[in-house]
Protein backbone atom coordinates (compact mmCIF):
# COMPACT_ATOMS: atom_id res chain seq x y z
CA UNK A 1 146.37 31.19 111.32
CA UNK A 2 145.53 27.56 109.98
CA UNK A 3 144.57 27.03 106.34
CA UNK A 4 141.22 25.74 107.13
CA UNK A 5 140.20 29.26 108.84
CA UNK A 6 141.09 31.11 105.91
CA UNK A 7 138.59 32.50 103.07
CA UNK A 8 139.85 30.16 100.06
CA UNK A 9 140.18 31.92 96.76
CA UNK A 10 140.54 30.58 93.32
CA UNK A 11 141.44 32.68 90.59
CA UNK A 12 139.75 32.81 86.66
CA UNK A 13 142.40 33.49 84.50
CA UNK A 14 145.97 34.71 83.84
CA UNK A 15 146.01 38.61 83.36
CA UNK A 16 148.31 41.13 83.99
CA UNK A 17 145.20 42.08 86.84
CA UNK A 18 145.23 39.03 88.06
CA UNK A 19 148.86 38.59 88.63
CA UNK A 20 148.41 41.90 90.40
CA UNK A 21 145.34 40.91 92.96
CA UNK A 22 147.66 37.44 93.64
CA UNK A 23 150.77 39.72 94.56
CA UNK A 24 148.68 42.00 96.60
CA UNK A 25 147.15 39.95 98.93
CA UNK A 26 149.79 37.41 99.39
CA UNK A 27 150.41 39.02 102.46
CA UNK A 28 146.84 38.64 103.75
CA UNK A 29 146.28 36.90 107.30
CA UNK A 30 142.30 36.55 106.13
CA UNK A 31 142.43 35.01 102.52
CA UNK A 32 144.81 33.01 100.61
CA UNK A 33 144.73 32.34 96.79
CA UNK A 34 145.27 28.47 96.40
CA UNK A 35 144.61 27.63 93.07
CA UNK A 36 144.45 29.54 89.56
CA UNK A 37 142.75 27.84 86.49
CA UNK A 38 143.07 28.85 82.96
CA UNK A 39 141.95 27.46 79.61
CA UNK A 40 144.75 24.80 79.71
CA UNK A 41 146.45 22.76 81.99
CA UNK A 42 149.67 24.07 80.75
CA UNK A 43 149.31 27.62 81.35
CA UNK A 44 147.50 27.84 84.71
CA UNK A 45 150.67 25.52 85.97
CA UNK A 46 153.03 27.88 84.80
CA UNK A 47 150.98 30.77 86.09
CA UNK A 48 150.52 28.75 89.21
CA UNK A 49 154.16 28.52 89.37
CA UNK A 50 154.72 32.08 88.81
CA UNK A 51 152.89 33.21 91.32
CA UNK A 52 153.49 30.62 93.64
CA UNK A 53 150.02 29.21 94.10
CA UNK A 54 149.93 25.81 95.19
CA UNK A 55 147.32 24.24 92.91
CA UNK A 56 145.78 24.87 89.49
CA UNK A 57 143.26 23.57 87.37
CA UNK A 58 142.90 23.13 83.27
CA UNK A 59 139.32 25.09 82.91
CA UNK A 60 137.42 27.50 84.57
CA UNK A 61 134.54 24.68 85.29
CA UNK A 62 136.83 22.69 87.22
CA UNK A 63 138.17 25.61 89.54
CA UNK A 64 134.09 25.87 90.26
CA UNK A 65 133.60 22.05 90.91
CA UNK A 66 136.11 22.04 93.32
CA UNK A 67 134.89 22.04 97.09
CA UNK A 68 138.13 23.30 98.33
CA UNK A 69 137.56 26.85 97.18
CA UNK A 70 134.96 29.18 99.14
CA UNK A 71 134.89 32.15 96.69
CA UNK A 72 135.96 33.23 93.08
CA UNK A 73 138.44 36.48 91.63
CA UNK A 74 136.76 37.32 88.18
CA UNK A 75 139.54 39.37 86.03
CA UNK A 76 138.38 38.57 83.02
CA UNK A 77 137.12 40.52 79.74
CA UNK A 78 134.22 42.38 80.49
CA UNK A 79 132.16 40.29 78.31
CA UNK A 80 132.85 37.54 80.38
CA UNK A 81 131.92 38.46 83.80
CA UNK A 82 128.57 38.34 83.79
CA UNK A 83 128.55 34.19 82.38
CA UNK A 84 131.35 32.90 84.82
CA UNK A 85 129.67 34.76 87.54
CA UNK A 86 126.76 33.42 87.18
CA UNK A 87 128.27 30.13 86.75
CA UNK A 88 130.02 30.58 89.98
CA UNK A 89 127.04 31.65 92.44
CA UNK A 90 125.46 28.52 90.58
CA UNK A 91 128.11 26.32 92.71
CA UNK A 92 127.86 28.28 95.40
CA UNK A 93 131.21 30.19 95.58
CA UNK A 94 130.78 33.96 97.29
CA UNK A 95 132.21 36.43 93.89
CA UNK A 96 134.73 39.31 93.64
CA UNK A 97 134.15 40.22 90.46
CA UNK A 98 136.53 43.11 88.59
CA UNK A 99 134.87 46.26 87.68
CA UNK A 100 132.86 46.64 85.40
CA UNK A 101 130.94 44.00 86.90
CA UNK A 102 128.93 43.61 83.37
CA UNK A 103 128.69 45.09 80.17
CA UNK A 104 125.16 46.16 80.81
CA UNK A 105 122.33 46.68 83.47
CA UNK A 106 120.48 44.21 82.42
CA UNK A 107 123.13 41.87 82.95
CA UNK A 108 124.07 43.17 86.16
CA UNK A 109 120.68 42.75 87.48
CA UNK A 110 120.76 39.43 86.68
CA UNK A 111 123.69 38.32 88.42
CA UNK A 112 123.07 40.02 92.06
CA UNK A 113 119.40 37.86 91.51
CA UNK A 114 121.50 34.97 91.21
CA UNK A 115 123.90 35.69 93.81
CA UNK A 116 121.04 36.20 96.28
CA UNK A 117 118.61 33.37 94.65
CA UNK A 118 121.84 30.93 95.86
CA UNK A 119 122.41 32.43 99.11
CA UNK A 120 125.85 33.40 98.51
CA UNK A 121 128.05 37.31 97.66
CA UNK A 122 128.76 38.85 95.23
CA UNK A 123 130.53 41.90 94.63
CA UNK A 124 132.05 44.63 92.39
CA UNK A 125 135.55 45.51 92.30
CA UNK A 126 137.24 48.87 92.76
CA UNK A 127 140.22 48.55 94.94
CA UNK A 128 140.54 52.16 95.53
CA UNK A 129 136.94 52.23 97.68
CA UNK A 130 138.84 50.28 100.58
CA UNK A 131 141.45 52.67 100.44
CA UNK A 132 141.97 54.65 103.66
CA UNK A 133 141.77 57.44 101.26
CA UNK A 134 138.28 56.54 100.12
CA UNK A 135 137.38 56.06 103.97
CA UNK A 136 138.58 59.91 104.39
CA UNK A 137 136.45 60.76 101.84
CA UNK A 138 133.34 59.10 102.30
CA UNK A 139 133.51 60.42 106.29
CA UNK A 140 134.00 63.66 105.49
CA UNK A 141 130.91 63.75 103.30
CA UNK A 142 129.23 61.85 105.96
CA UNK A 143 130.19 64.77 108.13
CA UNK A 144 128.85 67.38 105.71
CA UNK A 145 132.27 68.55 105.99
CA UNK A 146 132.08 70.87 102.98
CA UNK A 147 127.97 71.65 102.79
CA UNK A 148 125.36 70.38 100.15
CA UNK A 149 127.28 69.33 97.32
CA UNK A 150 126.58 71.70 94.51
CA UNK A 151 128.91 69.98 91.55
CA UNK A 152 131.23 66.63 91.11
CA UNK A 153 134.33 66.13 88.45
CA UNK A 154 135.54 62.85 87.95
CA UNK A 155 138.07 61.87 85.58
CA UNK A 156 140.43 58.58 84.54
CA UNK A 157 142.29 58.25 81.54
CA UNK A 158 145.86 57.08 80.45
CA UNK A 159 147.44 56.67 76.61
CA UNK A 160 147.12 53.13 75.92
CA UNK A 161 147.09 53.71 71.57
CA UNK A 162 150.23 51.94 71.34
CA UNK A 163 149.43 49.39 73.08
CA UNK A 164 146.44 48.05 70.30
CA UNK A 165 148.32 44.35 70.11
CA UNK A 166 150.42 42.61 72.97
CA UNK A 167 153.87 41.76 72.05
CA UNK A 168 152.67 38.25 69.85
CA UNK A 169 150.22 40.61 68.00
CA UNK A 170 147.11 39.59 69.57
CA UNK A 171 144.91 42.19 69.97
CA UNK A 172 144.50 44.35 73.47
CA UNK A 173 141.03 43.50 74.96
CA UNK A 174 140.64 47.01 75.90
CA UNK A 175 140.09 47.92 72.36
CA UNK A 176 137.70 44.56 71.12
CA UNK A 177 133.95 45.64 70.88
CA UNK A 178 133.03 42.00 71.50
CA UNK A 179 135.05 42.25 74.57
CA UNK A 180 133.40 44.87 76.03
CA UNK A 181 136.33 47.40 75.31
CA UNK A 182 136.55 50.91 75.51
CA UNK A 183 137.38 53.61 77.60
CA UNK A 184 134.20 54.32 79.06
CA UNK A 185 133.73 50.76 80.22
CA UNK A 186 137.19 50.95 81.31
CA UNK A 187 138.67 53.93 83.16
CA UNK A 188 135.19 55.51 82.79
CA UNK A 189 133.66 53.11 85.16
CA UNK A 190 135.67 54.17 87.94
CA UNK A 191 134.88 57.81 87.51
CA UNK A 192 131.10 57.22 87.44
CA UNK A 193 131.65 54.93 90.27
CA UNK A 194 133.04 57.92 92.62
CA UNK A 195 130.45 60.15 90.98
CA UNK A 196 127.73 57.64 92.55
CA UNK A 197 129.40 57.21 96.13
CA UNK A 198 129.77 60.70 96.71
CA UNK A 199 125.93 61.94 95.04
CA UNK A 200 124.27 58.61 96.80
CA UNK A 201 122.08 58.75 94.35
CA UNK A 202 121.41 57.89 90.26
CA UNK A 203 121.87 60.47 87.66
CA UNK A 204 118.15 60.97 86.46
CA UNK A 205 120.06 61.48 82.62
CA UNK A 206 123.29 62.22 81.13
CA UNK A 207 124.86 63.79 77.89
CA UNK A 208 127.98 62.64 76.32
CA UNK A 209 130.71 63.11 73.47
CA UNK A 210 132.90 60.74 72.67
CA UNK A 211 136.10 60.08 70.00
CA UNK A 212 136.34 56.84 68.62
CA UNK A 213 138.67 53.80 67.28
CA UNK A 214 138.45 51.94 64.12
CA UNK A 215 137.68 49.23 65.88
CA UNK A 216 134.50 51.02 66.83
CA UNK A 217 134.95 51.39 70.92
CA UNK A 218 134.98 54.45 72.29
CA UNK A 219 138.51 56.48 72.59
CA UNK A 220 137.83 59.14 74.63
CA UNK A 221 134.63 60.13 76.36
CA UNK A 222 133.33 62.81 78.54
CA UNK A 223 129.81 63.32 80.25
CA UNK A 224 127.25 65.78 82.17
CA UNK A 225 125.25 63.92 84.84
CA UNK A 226 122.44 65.68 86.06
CA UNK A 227 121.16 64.20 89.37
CA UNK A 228 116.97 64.55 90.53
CA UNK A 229 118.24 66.82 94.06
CA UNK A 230 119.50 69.66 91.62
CA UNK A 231 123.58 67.97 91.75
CA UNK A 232 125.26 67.91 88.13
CA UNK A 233 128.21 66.09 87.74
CA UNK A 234 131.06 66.00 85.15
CA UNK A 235 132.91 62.52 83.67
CA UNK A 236 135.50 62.11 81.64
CA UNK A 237 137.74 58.74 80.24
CA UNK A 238 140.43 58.08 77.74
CA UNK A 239 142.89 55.92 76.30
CA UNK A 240 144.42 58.37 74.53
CA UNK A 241 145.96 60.99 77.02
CA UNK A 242 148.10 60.80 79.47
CA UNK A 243 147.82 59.24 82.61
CA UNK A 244 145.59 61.46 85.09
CA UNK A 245 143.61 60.90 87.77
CA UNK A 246 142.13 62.52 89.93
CA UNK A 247 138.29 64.02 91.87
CA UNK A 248 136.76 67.22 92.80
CA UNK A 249 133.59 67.70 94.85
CA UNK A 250 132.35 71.42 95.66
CA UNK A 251 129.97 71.99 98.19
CA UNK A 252 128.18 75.29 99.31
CA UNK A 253 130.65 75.76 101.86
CA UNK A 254 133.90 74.21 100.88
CA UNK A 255 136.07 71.71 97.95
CA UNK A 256 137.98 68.11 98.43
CA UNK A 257 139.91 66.98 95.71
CA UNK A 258 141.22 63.42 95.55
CA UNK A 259 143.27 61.32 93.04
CA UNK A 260 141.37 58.29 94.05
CA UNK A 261 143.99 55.70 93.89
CA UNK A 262 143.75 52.31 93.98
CA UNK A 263 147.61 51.98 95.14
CA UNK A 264 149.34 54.73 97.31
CA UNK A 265 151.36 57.19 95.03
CA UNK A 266 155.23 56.24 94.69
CA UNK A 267 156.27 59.88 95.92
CA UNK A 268 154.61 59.77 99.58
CA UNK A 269 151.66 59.08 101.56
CA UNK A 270 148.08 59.55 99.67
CA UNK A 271 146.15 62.37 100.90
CA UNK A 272 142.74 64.13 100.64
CA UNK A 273 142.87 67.85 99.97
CA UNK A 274 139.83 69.56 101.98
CA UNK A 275 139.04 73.54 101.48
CA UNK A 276 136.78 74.69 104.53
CA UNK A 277 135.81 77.65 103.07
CA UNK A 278 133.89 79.60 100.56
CA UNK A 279 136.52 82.46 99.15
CA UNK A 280 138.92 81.78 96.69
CA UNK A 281 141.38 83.09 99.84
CA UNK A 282 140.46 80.04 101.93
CA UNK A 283 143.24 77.33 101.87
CA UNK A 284 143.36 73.63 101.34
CA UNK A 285 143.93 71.19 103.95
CA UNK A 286 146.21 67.93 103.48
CA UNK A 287 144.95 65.27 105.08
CA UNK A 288 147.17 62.35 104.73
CA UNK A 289 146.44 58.88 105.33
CA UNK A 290 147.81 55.60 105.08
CA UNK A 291 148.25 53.61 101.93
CA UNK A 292 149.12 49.87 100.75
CA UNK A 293 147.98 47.74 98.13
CA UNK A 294 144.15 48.47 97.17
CA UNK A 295 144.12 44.61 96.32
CA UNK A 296 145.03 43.65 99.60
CA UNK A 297 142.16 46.34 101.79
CA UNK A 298 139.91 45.15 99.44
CA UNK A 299 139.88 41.35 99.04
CA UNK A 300 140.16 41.60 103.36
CA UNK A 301 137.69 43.44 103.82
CA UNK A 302 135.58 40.93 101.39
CA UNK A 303 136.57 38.08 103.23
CA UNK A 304 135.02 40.39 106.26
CA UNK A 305 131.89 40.39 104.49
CA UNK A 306 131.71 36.61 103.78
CA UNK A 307 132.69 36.09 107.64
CA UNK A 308 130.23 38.83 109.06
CA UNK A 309 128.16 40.29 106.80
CA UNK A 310 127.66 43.44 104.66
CA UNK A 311 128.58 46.45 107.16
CA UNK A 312 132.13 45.04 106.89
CA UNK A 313 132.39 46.09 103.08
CA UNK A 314 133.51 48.81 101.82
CA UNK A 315 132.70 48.90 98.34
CA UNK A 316 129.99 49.13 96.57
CA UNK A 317 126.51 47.40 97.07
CA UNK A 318 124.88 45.46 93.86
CA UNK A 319 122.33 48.53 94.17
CA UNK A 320 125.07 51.26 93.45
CA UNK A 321 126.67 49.03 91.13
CA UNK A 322 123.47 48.28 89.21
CA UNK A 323 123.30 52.26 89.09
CA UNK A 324 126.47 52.87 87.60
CA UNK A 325 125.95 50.37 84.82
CA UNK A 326 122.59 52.32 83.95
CA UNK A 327 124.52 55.36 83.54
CA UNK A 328 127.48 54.04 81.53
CA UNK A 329 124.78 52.66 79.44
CA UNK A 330 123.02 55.59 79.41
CA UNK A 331 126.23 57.83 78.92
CA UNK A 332 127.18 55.26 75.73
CA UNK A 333 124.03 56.01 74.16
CA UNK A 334 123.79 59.50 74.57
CA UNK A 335 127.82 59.57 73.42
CA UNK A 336 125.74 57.95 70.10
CA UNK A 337 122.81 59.98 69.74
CA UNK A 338 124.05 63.25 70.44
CA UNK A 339 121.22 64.36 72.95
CA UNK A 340 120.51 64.12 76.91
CA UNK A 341 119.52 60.39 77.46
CA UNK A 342 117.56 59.17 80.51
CA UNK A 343 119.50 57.02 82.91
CA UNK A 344 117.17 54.09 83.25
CA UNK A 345 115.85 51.95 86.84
């Protein structure tokens, strides 16, 4: 396919994220990365180089001046997003902007009224929602596979204490209040994010615990969502454990568990594990699927929903993503205050 029919990306920043979303859809017959900018010349040409992009650019402003690029990969800091996003719809580039997609509601709702005020997308990412695995899941809710869902678990964490500094001593984003660090902004994001796809609604208020770092962000957090149909729903995120996770979802009439991966396991095929059955006798089901980089599923089936519109995405709207930034906000005040805390509108 010709360059001029693909979906041209260019690319804020050099993380480790980045360098992963580059990798990932490299492959892609829909999209192509052509040109990375960083914060100097010198190191978006090197990171161009690395990563075999053809072009690169000495500022973030100039990657958004340039006509040559249809839409825009945000990976950076969380307390970034919500400025170069803006920025971006402001020039009229389509957004794929990492998860969280702000640090707050408030901000949130601001950018998806830019977005639409310029006529353009713009969209949060999770990688593991275009998943096949994902698909599984959200058609076997659609199919009230396993009856009224009674209660949801959802939890991320992996042990990233060590890692408080990169190699030169700089300190790890993750754990920089300014930043938007944390765990719950973090890992936690993605659990409340499955939480909200398989409810399909808001939490009407939430109650959280949390451990913290000297720094002041939160450690380790964990949450009780209670939803207005009657559905509660469990949460839980940490940098300080090890690596786990995973998804269960009990209905009146059966369970599915799912690790929720944005990347197919390295020891087989992903899978969804289905119970169709009420007694602790009943047996789970395997459903395996097909897997490949979450990057890849996702960024295609973005540049479906630039092309055609939004039935060809598969993650989440700016409404559900509005919703899970009121309840990470509410969940990181309650985790403060000690008591149930209304999740706002």
């Amino acid at each position: 396919m010709p360059l001029g029919s693909l979906l041209r990306f260019g690319v804020l920043g050099a993380a480790n994220v980045a360098r992963g979303f580059i990798a990932g859809v490299s492959a892609s017959h829909l999209l192509q990365v052509t040109t990375i900018a960083s914060r100097s010349a010198a190191k978006a040409e090197a990171f161009a180089k690395e990563m075999s992009v053809p072009r690169f650019k000495g500022s973030y402003d100039a990657l958004l001046d340039d006509p040559d690029i249809d839409a825009v990969y945000i990976p950076l800091p969380n307390s970034l997003h919500a400025e170069w996003a803006r920025r971006a719809v402001a020039r009229g580039k389509h957004v794929l902007c990492e998860k969280p997609v702000s640090v707050n509601a408030s901000e949130a709702k601001a950018m998806f009224a830019a977005a639409q005020a310029n006529g353009v997308h713009l969209v949060e990412a999770y990688p593991y929602l275009a998943q096949p695995q994902t698909l599984m899941l959200r058609q076997l809710l659609q199919e009230s596979a396993i009856g009224r869902l009674q209660l949801i678990r959802a939890h991320f964490g992996f042990n990233a204490v060590n890692l408080r500094v990169d190699p030169l001593g700089a300190p790890n984003v993750r754990f920089v209040p300014d930043l938007g660090g944390g765990a719950l902004l973090d890992a936690g994001s993605y659990a409340v994010s499955l939480v909200r796809i398989a409810a399909g609604e808001r939490p009407s208020r939430v109650h959280a615990a949390a451990t913290w770092e000297p720094s002041g962000v939160d450690r380790t957090l964990v949450a009780t969502l209670e939803f207005p149909s009657g559905l509660l729903g469990q949460v839980s995120c940490s940098f300080a454990a090890a690596f786990h996770r995973h998804a269960m979802i009990a209905g009146e009439t059966g369970v599915i568990e799912t690790t929720y991966s944005n990347h197919p396991p390295a020891d087989g095929a992903p899978r969804v594990m289905i119970k169709r059955g009420t007694t602790a006798a009943a047996a789970f089901e395997a459903i395996e699927v097909s897997g490949g980089s979450g990057f890849l599923a996702e960024a295609e089936s973005f540049a479906r929903l630039v092309a055609d519109g939004p039935s060809e995405w598969h993650g989440v709207t700016p409404v559900e993503s509005v919703d899970i930034m009121l309840t990470l906000d509410a969940m990181r005040k309650s985790a403060r205050s000690g008591i149930w805390e209304a999740v706002g509108t």
